[in-house]
C-alpha atoms as a PDB file:
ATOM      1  CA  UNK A   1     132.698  85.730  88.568  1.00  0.00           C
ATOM      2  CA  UNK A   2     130.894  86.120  92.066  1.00  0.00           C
ATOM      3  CA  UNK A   3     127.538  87.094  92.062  1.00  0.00           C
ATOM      4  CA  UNK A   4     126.884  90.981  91.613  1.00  0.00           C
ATOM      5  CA  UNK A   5     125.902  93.079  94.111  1.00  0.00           C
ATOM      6  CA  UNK A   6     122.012  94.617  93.884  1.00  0.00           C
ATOM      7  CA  UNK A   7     121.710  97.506  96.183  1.00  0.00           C
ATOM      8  CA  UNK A   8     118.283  99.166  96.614  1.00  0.00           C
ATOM      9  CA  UNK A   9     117.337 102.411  98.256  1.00  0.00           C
ATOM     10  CA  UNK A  10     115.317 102.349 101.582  1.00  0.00           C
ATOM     11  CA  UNK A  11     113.547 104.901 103.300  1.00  0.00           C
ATOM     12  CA  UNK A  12     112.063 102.647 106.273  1.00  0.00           C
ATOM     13  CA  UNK A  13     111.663  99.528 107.401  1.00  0.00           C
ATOM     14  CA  UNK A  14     108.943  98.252 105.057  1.00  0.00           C
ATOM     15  CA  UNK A  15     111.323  99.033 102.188  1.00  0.00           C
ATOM     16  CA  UNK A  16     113.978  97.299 103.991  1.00  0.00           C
ATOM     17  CA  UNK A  17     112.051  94.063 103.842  1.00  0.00           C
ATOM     18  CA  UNK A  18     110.878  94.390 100.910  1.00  0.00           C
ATOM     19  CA  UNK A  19     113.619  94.877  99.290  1.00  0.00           C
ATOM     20  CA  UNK A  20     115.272  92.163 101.050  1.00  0.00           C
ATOM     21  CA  UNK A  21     112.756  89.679 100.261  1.00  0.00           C
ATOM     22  CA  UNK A  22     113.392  91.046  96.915  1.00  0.00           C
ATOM     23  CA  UNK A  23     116.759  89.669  96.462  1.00  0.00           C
ATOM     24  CA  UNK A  24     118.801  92.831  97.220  1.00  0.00           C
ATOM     25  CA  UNK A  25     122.126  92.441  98.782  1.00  0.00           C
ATOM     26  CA  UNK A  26     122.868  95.684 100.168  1.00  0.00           C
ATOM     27  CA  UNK A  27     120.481  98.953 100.960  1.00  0.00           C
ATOM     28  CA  UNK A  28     121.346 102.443 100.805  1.00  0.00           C
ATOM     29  CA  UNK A  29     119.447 103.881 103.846  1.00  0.00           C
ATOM     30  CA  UNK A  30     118.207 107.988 103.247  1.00  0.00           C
ATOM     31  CA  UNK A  31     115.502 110.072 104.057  1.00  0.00           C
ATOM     32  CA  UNK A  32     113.806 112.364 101.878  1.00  0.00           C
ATOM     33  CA  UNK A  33     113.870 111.953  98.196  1.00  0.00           C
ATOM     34  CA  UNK A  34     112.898 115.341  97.261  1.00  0.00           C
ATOM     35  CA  UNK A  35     115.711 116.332  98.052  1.00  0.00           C
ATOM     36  CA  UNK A  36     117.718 113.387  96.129  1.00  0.00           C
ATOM     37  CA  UNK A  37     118.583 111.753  99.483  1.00  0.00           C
ATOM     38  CA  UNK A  38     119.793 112.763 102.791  1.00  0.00           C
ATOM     39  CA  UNK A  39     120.940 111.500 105.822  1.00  0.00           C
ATOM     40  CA  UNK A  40     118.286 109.939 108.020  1.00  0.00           C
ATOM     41  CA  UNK A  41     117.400 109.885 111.513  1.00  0.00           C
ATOM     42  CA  UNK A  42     119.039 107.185 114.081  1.00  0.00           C
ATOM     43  CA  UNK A  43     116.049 106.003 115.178  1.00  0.00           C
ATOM     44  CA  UNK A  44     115.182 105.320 111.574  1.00  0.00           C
ATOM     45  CA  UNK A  45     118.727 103.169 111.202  1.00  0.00           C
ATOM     46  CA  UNK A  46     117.859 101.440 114.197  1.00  0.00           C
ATOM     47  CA  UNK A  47     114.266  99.781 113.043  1.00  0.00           C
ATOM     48  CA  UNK A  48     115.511  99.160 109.661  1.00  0.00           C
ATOM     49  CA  UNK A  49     118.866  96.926 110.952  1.00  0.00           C
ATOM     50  CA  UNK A  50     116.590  95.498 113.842  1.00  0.00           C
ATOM     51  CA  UNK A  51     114.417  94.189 110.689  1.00  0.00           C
ATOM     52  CA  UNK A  52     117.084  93.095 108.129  1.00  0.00           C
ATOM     53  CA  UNK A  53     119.974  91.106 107.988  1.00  0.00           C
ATOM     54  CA  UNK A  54     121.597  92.415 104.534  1.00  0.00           C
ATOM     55  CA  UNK A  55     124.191  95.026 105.030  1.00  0.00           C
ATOM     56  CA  UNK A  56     123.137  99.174 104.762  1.00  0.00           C
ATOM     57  CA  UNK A  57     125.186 101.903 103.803  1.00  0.00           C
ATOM     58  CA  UNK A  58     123.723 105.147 105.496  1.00  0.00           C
ATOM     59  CA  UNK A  59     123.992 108.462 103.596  1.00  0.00           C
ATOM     60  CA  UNK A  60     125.760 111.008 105.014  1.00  0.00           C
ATOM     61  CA  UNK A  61     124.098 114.321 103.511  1.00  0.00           C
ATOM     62  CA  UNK A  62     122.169 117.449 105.197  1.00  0.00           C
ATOM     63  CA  UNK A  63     121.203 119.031 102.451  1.00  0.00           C
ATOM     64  CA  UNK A  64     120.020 118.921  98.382  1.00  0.00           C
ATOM     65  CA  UNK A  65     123.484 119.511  95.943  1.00  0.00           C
ATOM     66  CA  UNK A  66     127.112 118.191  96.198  1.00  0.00           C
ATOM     67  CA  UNK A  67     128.419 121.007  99.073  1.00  0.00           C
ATOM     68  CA  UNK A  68     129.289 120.366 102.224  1.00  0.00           C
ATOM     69  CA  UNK A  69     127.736 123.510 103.883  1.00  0.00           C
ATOM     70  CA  UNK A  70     129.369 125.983 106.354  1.00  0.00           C
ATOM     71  CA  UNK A  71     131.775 124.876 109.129  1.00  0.00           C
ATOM     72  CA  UNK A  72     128.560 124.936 111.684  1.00  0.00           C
ATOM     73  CA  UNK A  73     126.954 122.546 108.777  1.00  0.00           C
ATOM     74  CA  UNK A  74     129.753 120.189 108.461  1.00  0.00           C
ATOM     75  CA  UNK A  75     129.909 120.051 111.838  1.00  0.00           C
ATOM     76  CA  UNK A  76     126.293 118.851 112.571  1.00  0.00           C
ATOM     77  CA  UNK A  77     126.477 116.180 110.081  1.00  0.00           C
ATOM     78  CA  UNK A  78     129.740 114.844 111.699  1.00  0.00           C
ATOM     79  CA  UNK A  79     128.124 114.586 115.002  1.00  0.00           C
ATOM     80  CA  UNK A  80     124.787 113.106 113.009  1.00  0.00           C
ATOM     81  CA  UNK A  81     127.629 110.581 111.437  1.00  0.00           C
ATOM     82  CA  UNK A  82     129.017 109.679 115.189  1.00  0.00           C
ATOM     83  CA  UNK A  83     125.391 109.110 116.757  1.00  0.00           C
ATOM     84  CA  UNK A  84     124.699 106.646 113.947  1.00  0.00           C
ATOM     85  CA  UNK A  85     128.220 104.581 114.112  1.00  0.00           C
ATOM     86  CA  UNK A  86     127.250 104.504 118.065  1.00  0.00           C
ATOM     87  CA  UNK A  87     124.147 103.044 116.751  1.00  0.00           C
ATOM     88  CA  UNK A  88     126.067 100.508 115.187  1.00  0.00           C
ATOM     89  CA  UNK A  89     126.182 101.558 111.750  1.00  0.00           C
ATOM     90  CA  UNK A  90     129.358 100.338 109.319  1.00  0.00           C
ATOM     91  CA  UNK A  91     128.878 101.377 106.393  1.00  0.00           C
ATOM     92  CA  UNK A  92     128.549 105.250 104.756  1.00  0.00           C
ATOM     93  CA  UNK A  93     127.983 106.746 101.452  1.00  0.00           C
ATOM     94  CA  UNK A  94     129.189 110.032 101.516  1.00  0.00           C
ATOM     95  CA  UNK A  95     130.924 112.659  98.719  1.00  0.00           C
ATOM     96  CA  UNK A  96     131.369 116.338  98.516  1.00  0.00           C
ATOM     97  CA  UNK A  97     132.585 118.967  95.684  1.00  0.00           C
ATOM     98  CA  UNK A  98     134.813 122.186  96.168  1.00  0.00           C
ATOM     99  CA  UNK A  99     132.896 125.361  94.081  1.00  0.00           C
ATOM    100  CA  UNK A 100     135.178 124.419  91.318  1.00  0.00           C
ATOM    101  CA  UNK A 101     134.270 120.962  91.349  1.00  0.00           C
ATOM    102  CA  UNK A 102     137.169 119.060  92.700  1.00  0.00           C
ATOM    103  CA  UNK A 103     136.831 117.132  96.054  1.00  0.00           C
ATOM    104  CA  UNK A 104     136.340 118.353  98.978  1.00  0.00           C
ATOM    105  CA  UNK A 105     138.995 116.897 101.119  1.00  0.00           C
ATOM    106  CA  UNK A 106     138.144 119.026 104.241  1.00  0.00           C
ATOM    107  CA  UNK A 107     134.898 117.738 104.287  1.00  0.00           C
ATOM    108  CA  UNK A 108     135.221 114.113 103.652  1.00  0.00           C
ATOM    109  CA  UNK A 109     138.605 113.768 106.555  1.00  0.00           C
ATOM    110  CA  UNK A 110     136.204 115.273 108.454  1.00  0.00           C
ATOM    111  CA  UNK A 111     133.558 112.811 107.820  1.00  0.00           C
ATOM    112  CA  UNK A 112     136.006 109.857 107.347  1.00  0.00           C
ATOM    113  CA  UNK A 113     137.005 110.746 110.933  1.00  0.00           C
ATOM    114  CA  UNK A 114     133.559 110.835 112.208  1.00  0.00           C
ATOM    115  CA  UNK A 115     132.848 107.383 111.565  1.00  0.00           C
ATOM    116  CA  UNK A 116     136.502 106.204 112.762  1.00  0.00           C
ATOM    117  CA  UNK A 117     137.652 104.971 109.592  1.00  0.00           C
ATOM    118  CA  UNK A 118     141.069 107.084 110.693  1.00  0.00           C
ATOM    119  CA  UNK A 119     141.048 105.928 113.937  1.00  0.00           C
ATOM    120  CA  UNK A 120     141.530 102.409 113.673  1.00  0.00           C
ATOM    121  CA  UNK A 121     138.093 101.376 111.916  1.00  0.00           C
ATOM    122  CA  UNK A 122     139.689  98.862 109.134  1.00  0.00           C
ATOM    123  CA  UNK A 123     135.793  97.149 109.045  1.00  0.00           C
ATOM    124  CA  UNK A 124     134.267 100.938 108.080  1.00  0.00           C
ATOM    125  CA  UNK A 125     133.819 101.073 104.659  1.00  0.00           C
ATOM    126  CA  UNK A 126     132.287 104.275 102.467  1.00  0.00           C
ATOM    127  CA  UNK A 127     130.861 104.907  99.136  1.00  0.00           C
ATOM    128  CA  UNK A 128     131.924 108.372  97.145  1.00  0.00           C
ATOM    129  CA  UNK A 129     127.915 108.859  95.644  1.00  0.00           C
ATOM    130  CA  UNK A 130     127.625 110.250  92.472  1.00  0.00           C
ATOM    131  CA  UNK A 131     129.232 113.864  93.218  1.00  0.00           C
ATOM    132  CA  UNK A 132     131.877 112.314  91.206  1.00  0.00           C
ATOM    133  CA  UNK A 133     129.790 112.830  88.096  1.00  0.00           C
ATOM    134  CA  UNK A 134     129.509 116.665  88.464  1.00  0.00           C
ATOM    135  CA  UNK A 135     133.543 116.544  88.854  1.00  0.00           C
ATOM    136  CA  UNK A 136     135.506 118.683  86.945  1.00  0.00           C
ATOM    137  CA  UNK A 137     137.911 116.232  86.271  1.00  0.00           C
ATOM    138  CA  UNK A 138     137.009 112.783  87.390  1.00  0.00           C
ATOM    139  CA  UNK A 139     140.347 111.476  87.066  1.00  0.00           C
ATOM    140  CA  UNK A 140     141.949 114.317  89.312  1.00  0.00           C
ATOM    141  CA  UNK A 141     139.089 113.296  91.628  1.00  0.00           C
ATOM    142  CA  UNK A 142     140.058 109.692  91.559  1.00  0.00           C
ATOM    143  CA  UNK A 143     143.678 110.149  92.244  1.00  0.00           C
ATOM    144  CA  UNK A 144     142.900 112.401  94.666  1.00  0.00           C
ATOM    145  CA  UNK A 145     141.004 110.075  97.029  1.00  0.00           C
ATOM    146  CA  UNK A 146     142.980 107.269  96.133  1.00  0.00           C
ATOM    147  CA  UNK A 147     144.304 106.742  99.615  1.00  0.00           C
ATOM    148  CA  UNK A 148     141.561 107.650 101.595  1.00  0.00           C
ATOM    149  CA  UNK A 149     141.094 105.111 104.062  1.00  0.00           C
ATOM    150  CA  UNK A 150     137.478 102.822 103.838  1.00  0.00           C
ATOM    151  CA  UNK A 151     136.447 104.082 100.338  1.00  0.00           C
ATOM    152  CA  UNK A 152     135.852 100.719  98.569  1.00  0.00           C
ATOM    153  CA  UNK A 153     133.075 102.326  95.541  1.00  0.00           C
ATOM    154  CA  UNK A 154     132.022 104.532  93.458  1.00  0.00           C
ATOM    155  CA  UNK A 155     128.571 104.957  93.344  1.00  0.00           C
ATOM    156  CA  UNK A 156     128.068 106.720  89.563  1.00  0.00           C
ATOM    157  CA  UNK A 157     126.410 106.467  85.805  1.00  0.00           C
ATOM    158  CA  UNK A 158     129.245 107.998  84.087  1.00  0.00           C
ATOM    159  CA  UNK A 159     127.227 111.199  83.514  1.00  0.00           C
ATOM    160  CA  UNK A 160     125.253 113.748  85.434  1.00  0.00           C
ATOM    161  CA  UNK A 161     122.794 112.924  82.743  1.00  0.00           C
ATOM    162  CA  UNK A 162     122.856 109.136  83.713  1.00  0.00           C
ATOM    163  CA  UNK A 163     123.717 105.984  82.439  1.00  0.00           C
ATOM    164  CA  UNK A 164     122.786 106.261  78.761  1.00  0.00           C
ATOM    165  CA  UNK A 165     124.992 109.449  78.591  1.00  0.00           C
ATOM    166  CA  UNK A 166     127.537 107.618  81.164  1.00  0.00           C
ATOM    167  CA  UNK A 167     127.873 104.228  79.501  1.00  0.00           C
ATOM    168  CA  UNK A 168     131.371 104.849  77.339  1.00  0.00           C
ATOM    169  CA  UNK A 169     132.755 106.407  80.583  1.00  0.00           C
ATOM    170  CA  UNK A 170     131.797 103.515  82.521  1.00  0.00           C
ATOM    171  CA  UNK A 171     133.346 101.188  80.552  1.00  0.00           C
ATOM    172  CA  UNK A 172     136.659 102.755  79.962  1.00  0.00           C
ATOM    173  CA  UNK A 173     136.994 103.299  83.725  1.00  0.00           C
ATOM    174  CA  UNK A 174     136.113  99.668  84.470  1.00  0.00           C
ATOM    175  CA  UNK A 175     138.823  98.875  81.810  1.00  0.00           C
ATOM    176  CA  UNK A 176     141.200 101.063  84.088  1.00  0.00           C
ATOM    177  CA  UNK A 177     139.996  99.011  87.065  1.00  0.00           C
ATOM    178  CA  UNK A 178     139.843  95.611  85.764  1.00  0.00           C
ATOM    179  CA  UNK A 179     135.838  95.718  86.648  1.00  0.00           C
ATOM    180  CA  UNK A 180     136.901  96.795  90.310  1.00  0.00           C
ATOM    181  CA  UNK A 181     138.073  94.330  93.097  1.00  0.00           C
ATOM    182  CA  UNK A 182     137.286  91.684  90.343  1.00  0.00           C
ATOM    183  CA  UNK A 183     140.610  91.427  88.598  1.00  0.00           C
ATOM    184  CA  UNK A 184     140.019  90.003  84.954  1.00  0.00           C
ATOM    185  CA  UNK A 185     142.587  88.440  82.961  1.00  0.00           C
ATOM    186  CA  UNK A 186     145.366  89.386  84.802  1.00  0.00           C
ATOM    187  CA  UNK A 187     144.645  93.542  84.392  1.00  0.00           C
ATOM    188  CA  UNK A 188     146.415  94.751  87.328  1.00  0.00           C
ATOM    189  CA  UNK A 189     143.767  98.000  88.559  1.00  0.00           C
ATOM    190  CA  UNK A 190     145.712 101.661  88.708  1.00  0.00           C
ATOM    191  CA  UNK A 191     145.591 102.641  92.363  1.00  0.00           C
ATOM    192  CA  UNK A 192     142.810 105.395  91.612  1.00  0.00           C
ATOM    193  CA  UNK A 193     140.637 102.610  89.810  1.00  0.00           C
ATOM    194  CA  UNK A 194     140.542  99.671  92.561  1.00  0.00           C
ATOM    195  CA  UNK A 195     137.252 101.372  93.890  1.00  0.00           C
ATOM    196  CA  UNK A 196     134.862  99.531  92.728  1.00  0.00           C
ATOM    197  CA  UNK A 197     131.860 100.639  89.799  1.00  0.00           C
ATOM    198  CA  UNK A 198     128.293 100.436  91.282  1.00  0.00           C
ATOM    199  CA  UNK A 199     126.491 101.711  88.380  1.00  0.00           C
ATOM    200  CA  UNK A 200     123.401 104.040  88.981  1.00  0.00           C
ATOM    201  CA  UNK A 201     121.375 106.582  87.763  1.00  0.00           C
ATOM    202  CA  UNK A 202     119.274 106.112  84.811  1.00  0.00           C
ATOM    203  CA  UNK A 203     119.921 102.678  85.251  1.00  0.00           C
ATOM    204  CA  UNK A 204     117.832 100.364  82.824  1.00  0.00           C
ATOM    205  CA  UNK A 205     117.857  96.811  82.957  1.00  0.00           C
ATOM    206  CA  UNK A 206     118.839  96.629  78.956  1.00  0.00           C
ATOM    207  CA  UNK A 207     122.185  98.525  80.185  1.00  0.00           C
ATOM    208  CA  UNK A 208     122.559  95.271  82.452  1.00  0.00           C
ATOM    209  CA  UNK A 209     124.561  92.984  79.345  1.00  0.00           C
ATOM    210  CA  UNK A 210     127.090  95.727  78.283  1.00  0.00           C
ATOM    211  CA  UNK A 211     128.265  96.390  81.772  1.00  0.00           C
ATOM    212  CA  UNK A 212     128.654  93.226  82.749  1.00  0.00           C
ATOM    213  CA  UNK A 213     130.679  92.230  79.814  1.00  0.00           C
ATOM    214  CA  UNK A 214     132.621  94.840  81.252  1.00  0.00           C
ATOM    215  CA  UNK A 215     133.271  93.027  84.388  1.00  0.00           C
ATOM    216  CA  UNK A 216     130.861  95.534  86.138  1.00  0.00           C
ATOM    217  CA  UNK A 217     129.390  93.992  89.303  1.00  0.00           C
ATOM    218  CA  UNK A 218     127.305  96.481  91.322  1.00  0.00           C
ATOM    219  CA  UNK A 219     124.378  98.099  90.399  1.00  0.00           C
ATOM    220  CA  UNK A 220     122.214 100.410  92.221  1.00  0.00           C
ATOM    221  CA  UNK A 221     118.568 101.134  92.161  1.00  0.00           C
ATOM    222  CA  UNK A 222     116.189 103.733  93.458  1.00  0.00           C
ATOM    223  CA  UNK A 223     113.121 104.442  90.991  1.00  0.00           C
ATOM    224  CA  UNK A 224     113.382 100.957  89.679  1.00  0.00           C
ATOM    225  CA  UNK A 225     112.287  99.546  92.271  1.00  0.00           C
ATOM    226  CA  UNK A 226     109.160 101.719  92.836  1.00  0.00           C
ATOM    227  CA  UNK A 227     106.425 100.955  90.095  1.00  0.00           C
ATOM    228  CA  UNK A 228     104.363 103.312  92.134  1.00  0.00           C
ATOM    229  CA  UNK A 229     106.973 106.144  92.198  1.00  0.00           C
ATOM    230  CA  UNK A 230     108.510 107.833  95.567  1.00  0.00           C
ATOM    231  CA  UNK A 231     105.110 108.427  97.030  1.00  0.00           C
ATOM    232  CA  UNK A 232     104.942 104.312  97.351  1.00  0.00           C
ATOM    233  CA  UNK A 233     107.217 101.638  98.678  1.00  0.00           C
ATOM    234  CA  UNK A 234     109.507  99.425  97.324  1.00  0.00           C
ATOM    235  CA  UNK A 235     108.250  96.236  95.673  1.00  0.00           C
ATOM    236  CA  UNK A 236     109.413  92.877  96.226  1.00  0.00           C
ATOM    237  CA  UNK A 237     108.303  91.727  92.628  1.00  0.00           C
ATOM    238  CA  UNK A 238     110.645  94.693  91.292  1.00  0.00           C
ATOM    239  CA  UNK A 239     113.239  94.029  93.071  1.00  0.00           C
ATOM    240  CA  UNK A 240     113.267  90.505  92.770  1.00  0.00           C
ATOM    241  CA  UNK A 241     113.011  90.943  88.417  1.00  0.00           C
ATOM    242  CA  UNK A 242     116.573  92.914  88.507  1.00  0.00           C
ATOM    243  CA  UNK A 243     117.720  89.733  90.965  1.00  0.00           C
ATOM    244  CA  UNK A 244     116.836  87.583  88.328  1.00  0.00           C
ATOM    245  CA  UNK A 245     118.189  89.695  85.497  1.00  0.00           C
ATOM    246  CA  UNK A 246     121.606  89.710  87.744  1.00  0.00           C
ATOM    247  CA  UNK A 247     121.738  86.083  88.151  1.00  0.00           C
ATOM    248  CA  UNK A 248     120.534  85.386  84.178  1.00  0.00           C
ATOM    249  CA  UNK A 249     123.262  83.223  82.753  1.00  0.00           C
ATOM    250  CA  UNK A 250     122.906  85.319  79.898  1.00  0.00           C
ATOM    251  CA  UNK A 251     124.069  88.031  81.861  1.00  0.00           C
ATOM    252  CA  UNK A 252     127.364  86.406  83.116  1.00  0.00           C
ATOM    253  CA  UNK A 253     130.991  86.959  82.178  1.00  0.00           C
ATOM    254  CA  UNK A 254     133.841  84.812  82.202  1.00  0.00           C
END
C-alpha cells in the first residue's frame, strides 16, 4: 500500500511551511476558522504556493453552513473560484446541500464550471467537504455526484458529530469502495464509492489503526495540528508526530 496522504489546514504562509516541514502531503488552504473555513483571498493563494511545493486544495466557501447562498452569492464565489484558477490554482474543495439536504447540483455545475473542470480541465481535481455528513441520505448523495467530472474525495468523519460517532460508517463505505482508488483484494469499487475516504473531523490519532485496516489512506487535520489552538500556527512537531504515526509499520496494511 502507497503511503497515505496527510493533509493539514493552512491559513498563510507560515502554516504552509510549517506544515510542510511537518511531513504533510497536501494543504487545504481557507481563511477564517470562525466561521469553519472559507474561501480565501488570491493574494493569500499566491504567497502560500510561491512558498511550498506540496499540492493545495483551496476552499471554495463564502459563508458559515452547507448553502450555497442566493444567485448574486453563488455568483461571487464563481468569479472568486475563476480569479484563483487564473492564479494558478488546481485543486478545490467545495460541497453544497439543498434545504432538504440532498446536493446541490446547481451550485456545484456552477462551481465545477468555474474552475474548468467541464471545459476540458482533466488535471482539476475537487474535494466534496464534509456537507456530505449533514446529508439526508449519503448514499443518494453519492450516486448523485457520481459522474461529476474532477471529484476524486470525500472529505468526511462519517458523522456530523465526528469520527468517533462516524467510525462504523466509515468503514462500511470504505468496504463499498475497496479503501478508495486503492483496490484491495480484488473488490471492484461501486461507481458512487471510487471517491476516495479522507477521514476528518474529530480525528484522533488512536482512530489511525482501525481505518487503516480498512484500507483508508487520507486523513485530514485542522486542530491537531495546533497545540496552541486557532489563535496560533501550525506546528511542525505536530504535524510531523501524525507523519510518523502514518508511516508506523504498525500502522500498515497489506
Amino acid at each position: 500500500m502507497s503511503r497515505p496522504i496527510l493533509e493539514v489546514i493552512a491559513l498563510d504562509p507560515a502554516d504552509a511551511v510549517a506544515a510542510q516541514a511537518g511531513g504533510a502531503d497536501r494543504l487545504e488552504l481557507v481563511a477564517d476558522m470562525a466561521a469553519d473555513g472559507l474561501t480565501p483571498a488570491r493574494e493569500t493563494f499566491a504567497a502560500i504556493r510561491a512558498a511550498v511545493e506540496i499540492p493545495l486544495r483551496v476552499m471554495l466557501r463564502a459563508s458559515d453552513g452547507f448553502a450555497a447562498g442566493d444567485p448574486a452569492a453563488l455568483d461571487a464565489l464563481c468569479r472568486s473560484a475563476q480569479e484563483l484558477r487564473a492564479e494558478g490554482a488546481e485543486e478545490f474543495v467545495l460541497g453544497f446541500l439543498t434545504p432538504d439536504g440532498m446536493p446541490d447540483m446547481a451550485a456545484v455545475t456552477a462551481l465545477t464550471e468555474a474552475i474548468g473542470v467541464r471545459n476540458g480541465a482533466g488535471a482539476v481535481r475537487w474535494t466534496f467537504h464534509r456537507a456530505i455528513d449533514r446529508a439526508a441520505d449519503r448514499d443518494a448523495l453519492r450516486r448523485r455526484l457520481a459522474e461529476v467530472p474532477g471529484l476524486d474525495t470525500y472529505l468526511t468523519a462519517g458523522s456530523a458529530l465526528g469520527v468517533d460517532d462516524g467510525l462504523p460508517v466509515l468503514l462500511a463505505e470504505a468496504a463499498r469502495g475497496a479503501g478508495g482508488p486503492v483496490e484491495m483484494a480484488g473488490v471492484v469499487p461501486e461507481p458512487a464509492y471510487r471517491p476516495r475516504i479522507m477521514v476528518g473531523g474529530g480525528l484522533r490519532l488512536d482512530h489511525l489503526p482501525t481505518l487503516r485496516e480498512a484500507g483508508i489512506d487520507a486523513f485530514h487535520i485542522g486542530g491537531a495540528s495546533r497545540p496552541a489552538g486557532w489563535e496560533g500556527p501550525v506546528d511542525v512537531a505536530a504535524v510531523r508526530e501524525w507523519r510518523e504515526a502514518l508511516d508506523a509499520p504498525a500502522a500498515l496494511v497489506g
